[in-house]
Every structure is written in C-alpha cells, then in structure tokens.
N, C-alpha and C. Protein backbone atom coordinates (compact mmCIF):
# COMPACT_ATOMS: atom_id res chain seq x y z
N UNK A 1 255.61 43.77 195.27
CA UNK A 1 256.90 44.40 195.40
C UNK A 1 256.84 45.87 194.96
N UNK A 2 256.40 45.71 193.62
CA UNK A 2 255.97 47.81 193.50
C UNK A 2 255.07 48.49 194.19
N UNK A 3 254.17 47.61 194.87
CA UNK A 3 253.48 48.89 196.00
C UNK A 3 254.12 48.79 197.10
N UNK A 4 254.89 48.33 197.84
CA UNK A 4 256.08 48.52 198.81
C UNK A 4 256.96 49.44 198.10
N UNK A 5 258.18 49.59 197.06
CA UNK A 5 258.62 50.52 196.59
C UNK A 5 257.69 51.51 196.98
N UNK A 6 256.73 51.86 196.34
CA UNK A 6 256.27 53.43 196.61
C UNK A 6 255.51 53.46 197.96
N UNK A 7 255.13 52.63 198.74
CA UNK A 7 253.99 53.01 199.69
C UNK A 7 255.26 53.46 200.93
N UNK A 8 256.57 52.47 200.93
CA UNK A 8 257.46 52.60 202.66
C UNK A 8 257.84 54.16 202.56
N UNK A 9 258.46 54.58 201.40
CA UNK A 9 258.90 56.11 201.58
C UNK A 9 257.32 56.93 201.71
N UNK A 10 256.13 56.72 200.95
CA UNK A 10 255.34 57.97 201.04
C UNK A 10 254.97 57.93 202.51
N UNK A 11 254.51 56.62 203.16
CA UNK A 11 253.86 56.55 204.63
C UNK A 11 254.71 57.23 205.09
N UNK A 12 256.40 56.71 205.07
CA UNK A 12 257.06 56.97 205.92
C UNK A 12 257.18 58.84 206.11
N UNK A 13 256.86 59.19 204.88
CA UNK A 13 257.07 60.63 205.01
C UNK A 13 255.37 61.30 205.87
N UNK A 14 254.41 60.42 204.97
CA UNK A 14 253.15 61.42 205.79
C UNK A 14 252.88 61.43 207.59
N UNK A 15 254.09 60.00 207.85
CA UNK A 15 254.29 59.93 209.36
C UNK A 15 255.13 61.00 209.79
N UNK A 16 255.71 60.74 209.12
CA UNK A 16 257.28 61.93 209.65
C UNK A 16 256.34 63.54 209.50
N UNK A 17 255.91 63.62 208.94
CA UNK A 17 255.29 65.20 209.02
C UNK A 17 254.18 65.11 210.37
N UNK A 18 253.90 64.45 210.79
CA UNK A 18 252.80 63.99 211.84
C UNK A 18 253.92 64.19 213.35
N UNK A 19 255.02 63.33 213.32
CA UNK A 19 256.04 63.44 214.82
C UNK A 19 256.75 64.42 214.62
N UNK A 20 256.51 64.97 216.38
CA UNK A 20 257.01 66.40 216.57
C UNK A 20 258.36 66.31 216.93
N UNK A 21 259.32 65.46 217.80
CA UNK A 21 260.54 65.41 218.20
C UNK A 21 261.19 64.45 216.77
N UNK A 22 262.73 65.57 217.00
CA UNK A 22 263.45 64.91 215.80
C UNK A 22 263.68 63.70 215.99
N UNK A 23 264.72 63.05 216.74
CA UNK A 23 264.59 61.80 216.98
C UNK A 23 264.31 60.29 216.35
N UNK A 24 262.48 60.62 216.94
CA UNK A 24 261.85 59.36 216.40
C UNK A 24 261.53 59.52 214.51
N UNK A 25 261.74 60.85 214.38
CA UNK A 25 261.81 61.27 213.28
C UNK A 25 263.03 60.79 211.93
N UNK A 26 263.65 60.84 212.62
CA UNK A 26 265.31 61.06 211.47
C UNK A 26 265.50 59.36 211.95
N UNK A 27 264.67 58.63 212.97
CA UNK A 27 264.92 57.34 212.89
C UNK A 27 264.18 56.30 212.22
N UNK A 28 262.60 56.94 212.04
CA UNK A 28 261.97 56.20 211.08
C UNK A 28 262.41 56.98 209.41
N UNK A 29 263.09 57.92 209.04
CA UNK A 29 263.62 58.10 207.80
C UNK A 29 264.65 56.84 207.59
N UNK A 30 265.39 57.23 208.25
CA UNK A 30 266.53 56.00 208.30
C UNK A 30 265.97 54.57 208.46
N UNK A 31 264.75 54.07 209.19
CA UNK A 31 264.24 53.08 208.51
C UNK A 31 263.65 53.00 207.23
N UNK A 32 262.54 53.60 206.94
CA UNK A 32 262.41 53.50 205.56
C UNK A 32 263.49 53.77 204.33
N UNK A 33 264.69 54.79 204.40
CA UNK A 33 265.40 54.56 203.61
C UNK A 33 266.47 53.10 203.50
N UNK A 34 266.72 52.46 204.81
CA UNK A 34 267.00 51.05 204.60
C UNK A 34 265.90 50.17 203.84
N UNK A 35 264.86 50.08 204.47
CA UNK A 35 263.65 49.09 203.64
C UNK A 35 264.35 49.16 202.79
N UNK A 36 263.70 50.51 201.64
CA UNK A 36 263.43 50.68 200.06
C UNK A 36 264.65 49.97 199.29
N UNK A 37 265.88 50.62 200.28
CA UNK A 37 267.41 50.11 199.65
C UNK A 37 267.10 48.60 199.29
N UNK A 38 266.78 48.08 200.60
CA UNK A 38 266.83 46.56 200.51
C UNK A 38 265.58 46.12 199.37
N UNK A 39 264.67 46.63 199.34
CA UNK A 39 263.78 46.20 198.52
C UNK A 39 264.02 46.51 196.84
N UNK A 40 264.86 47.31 196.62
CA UNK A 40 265.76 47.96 195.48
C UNK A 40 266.26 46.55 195.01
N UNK A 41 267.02 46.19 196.10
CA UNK A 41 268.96 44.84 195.54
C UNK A 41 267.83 44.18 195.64
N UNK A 42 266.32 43.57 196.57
CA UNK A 42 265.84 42.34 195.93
C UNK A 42 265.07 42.53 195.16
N UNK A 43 264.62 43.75 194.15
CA UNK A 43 264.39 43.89 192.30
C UNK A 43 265.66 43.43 191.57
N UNK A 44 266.34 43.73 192.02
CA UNK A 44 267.81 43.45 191.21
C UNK A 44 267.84 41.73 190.98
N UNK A 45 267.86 41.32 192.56
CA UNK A 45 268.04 39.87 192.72
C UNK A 45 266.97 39.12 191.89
N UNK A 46 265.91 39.71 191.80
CA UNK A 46 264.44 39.24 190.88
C UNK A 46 264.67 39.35 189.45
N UNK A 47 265.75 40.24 188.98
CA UNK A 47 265.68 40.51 187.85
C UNK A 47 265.71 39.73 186.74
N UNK A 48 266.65 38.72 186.77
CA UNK A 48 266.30 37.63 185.76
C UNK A 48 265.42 36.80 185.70
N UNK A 49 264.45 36.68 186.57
CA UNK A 49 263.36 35.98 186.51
C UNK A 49 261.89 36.71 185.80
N UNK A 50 262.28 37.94 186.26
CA UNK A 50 261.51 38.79 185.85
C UNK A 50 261.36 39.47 184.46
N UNK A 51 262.50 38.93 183.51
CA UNK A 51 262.08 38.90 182.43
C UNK A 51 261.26 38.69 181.13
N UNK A 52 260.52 38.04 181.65
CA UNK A 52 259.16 37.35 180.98
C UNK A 52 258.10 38.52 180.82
N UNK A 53 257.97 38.64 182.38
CA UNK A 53 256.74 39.49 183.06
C UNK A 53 256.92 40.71 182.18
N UNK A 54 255.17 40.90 181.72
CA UNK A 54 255.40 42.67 181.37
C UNK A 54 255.15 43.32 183.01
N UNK A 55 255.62 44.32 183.39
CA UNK A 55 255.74 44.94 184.61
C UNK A 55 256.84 45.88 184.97
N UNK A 56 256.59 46.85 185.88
CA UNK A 56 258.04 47.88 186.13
C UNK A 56 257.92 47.61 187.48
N UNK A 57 259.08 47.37 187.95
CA UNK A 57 260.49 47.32 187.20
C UNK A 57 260.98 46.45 186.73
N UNK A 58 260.83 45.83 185.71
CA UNK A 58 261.42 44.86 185.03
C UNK A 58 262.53 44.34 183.82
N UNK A 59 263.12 45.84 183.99
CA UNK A 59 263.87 45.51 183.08
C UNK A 59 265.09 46.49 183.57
N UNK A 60 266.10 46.41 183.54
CA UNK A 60 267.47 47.44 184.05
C UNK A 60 267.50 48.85 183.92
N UNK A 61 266.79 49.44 183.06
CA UNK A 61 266.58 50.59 182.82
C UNK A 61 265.87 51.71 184.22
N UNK A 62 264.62 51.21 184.43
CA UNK A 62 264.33 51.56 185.62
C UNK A 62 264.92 50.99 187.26
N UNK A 63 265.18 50.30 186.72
CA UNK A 63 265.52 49.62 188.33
C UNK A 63 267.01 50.44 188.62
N UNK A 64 267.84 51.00 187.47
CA UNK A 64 268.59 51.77 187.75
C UNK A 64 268.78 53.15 188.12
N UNK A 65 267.76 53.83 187.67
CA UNK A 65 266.76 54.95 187.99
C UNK A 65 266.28 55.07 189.35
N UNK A 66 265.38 53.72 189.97
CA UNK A 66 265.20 53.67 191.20
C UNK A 66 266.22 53.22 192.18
N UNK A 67 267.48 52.69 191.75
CA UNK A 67 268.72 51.99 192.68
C UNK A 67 269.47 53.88 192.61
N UNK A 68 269.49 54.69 192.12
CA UNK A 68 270.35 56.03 192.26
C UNK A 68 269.25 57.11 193.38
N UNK A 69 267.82 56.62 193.40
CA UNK A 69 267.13 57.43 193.75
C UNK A 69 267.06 57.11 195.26
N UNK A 70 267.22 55.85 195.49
CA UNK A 70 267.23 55.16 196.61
C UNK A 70 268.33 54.95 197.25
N UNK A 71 269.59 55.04 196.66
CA UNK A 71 271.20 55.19 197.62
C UNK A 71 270.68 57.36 197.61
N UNK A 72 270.21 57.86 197.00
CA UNK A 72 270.12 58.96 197.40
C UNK A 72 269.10 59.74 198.48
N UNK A 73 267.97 58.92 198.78
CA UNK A 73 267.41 58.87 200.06
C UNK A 73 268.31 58.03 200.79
N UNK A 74 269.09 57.11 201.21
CA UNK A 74 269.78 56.74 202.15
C UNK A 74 271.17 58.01 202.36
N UNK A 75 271.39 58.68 201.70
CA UNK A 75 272.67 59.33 201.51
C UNK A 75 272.02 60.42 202.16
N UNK A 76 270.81 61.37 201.60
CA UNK A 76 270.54 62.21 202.40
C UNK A 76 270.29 62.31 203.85
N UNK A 77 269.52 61.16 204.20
CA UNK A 77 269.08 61.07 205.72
C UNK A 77 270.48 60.64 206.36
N UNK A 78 271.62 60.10 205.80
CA UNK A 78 272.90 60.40 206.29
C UNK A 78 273.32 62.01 206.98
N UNK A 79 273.27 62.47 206.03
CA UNK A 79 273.50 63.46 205.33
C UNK A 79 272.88 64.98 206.98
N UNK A 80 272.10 64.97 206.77
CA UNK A 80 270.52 65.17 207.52
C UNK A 80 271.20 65.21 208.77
N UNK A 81 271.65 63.59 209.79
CA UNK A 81 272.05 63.75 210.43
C UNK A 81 273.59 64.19 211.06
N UNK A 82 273.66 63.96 209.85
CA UNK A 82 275.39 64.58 209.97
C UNK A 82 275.43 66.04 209.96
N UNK A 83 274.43 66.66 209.52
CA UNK A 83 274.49 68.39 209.83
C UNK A 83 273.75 69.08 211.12
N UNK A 84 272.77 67.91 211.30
CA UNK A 84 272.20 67.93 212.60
C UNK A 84 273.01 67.77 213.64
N UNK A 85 273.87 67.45 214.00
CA UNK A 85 274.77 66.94 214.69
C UNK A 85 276.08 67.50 214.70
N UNK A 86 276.68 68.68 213.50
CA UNK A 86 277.12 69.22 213.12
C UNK A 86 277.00 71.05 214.27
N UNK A 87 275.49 71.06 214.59
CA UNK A 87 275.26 72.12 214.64
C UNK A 87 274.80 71.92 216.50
N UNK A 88 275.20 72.89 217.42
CA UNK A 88 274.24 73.27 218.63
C UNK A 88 273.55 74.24 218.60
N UNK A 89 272.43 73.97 219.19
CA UNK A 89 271.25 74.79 219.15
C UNK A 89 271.93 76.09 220.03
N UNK A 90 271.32 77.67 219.47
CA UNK A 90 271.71 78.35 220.96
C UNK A 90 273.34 79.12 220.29
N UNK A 91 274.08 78.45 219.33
CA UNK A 91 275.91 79.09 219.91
C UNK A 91 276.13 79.21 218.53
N UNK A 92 277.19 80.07 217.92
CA UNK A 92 277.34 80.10 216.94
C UNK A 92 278.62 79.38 216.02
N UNK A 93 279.25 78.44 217.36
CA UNK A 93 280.18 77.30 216.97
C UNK A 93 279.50 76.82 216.30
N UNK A 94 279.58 75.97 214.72
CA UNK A 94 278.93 74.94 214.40
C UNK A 94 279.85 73.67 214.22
N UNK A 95 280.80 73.64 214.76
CA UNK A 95 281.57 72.15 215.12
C UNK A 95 281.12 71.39 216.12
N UNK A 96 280.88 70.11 216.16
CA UNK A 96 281.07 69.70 217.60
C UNK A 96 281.81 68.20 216.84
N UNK A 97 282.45 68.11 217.96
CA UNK A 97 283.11 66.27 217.59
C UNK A 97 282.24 65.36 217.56
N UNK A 98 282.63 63.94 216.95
CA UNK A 98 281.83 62.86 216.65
C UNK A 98 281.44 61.87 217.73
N UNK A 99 282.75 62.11 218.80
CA UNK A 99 282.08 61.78 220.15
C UNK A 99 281.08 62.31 220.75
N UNK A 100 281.00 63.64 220.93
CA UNK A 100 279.70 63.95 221.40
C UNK A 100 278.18 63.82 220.93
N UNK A 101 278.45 63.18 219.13
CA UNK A 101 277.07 63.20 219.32
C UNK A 101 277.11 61.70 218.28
N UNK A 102 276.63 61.06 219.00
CA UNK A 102 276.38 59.60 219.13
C UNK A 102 274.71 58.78 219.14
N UNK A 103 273.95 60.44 219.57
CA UNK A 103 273.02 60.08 219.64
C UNK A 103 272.09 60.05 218.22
C-alpha cells in the first residue's frame, strides 16, 4: 500500500512530462489524483487494524498529512482544468461558458 501511495503520482508525473497533447495529459493527472485519493480513505479504512504494525502510515498523524496533500492534488488538477478552459488560445477574452467546454 505505501509503494502505490508514492509510485501512482511519481509515474504518473514522469509520464505526463513524456505526452505532448494536453488532453491525454490533464486526463491521466486526473487519474492518478483519483487512485491516490482512493488509496488515501483505504489507509483510513485500514487504520484500526493497523495499529499493531510498526509502519507509515499507521497512525493518524500522517495519514492526515497525506489525506490534505492528496484532496490537494485532486483540487489542483480541478483547478488546472478549470483555468484551462477558462482561457482561448489566440483572443484576449478569457471567459468562455461551461457549455462550451465540456471537453
């Protein structure tokens, strides 16, 4: 479970520096920031069992540390695309409505 915590965001990033169109880009962020989330609430869900074990994350202290760090990679790649989407290439409007960009 702790080398998933750290391995989905680093791959996911040394991939993301590798693809050239945004896209497939801002869509594998947004996958890996779901994973980690989910892999976050099932440390949480582990947590009382995991009291015995010496190991991190095992005790509330960190797992709270990594549950703020991890709604904050999901918040940014929100975030990310909401300014992306915010903006057209080319014009110096930077509004566009939420219908138009869907993609």
């Amino acid at each position: 479970m702790i080398w998933a915590l750290l391995l989905v965001p680093a791959i996911a990033g040394l991939i993301a520096l590798v693809i050239r169109p945004n896209w497939p880009r801002r869509a594998l962020l947004l996958l890996a920031a779901v994973v980690h989330t989910t892999l976050v609430a099932a440390c949480w869900v582990q947590l009382p069992r995991r009291q015995s074990t010496v190991g991190w994350p095992s005790t509330p202290r960190p797992l709270l540390f990594l549950s703020i760090t991890s709604v904050l990679f999901l918040a940014a790649d929100g975030l990310c695309r909401g300014l992306s989407c915010a903006r057209k290439p080319g014009s110096e409007n930077t509004t566009m409505t939420a219908k138009k960009c869907r993609s």
